[in-house]
C-alpha atoms as a PDB file:
ATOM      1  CA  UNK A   1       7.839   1.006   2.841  1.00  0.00           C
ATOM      2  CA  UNK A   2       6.847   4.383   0.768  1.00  0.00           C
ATOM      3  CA  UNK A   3       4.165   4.644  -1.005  1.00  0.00           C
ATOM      4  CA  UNK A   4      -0.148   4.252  -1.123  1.00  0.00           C
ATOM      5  CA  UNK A   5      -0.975   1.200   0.037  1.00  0.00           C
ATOM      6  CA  UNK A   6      -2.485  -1.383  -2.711  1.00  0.00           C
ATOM      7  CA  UNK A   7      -5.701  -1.359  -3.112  1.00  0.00           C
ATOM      8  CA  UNK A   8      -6.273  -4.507  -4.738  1.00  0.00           C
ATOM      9  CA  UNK A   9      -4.465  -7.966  -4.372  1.00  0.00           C
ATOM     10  CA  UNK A  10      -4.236  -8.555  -7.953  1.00  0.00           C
ATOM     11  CA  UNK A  11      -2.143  -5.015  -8.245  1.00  0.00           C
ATOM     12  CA  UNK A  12      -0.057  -6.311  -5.212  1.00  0.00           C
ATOM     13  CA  UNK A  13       0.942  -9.348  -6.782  1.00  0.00           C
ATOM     14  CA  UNK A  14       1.631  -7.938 -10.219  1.00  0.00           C
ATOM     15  CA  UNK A  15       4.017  -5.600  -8.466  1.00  0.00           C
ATOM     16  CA  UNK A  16       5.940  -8.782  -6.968  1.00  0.00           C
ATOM     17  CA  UNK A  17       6.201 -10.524 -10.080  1.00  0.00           C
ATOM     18  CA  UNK A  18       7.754  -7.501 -11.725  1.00  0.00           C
ATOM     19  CA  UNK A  19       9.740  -6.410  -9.005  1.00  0.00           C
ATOM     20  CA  UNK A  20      13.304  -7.297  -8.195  1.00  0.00           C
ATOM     21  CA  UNK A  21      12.203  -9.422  -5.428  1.00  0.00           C
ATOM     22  CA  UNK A  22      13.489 -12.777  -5.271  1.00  0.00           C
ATOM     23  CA  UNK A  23      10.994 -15.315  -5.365  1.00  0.00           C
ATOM     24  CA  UNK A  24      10.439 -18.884  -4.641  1.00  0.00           C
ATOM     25  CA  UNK A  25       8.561 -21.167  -6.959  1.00  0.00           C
ATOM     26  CA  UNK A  26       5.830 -21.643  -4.426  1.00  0.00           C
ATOM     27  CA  UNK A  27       5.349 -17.672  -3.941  1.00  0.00           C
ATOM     28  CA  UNK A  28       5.353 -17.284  -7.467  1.00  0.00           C
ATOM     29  CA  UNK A  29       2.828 -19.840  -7.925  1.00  0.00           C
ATOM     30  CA  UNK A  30       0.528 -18.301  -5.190  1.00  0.00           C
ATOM     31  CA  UNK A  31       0.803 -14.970  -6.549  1.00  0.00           C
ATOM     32  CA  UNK A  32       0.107 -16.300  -9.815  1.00  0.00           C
ATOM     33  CA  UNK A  33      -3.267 -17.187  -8.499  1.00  0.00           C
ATOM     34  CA  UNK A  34      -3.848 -13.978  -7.370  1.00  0.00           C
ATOM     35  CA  UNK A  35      -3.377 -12.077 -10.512  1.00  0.00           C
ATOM     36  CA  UNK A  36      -6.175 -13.787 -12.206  1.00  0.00           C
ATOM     37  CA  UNK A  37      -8.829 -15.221  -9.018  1.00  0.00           C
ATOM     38  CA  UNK A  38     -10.087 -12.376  -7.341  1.00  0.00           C
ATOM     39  CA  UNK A  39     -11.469 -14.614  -4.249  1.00  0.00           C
ATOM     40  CA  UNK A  40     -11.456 -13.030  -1.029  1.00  0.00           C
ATOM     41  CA  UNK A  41      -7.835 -14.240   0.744  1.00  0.00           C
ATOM     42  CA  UNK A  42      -7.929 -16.140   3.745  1.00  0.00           C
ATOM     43  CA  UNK A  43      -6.192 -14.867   6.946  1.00  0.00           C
ATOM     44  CA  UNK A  44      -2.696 -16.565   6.538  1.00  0.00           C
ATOM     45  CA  UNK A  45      -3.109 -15.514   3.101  1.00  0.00           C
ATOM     46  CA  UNK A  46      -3.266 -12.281   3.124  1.00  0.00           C
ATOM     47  CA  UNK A  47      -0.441 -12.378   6.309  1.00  0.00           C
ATOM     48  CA  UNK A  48       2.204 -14.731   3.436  1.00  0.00           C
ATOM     49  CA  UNK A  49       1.155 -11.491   0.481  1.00  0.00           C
ATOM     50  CA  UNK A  50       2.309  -8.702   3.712  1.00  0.00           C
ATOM     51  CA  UNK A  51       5.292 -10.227   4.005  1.00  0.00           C
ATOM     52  CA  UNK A  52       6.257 -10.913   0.736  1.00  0.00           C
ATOM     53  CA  UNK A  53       5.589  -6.925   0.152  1.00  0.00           C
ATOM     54  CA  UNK A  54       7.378  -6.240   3.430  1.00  0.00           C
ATOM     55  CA  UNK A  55      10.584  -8.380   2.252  1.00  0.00           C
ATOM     56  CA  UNK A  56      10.614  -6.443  -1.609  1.00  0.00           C
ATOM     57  CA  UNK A  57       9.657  -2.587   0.358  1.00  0.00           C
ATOM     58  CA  UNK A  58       6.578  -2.235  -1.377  1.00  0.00           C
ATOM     59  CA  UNK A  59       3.687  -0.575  -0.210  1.00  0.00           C
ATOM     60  CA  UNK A  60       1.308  -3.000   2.333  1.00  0.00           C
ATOM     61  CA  UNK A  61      -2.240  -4.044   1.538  1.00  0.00           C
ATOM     62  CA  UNK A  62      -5.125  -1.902   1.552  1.00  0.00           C
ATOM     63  CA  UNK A  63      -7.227  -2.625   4.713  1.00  0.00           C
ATOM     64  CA  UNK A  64     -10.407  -3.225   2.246  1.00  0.00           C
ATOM     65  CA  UNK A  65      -8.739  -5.131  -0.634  1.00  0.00           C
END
């Protein structure tokens, strides 16, 4: 992975949905929610949004977003 690391979940996500990244309904749907709830995310959360950035090679998740 290149790159700054995200520094918000909602920029993280938008980058998924308009990446090249193949997607399943389910992950599209959860990132969906990110884009527009800004709730803290939960442990296995925030481990399903590393890999999904891990599995397109985009940067990883800020440690404080």
């Amino acid at each position: 992975m290149s790159g700054s690391p995200f520094t918000s979940q909602r920029d993280a996500a938008l980058a998924l949905l308009t990446s090249d990244a193949i997607l399943t309904r389910r992950a599209g749907s959860f990132l969906g929610q990110l884009v527009v709830d800004a709730t803290p995310l939960t442990t296995k959360q925030r481990d399903w949004l590393s890999s999904l950035l891990d599995r397109a090679e985009l940067p990883e998740l800020g440690g404080d977003a």
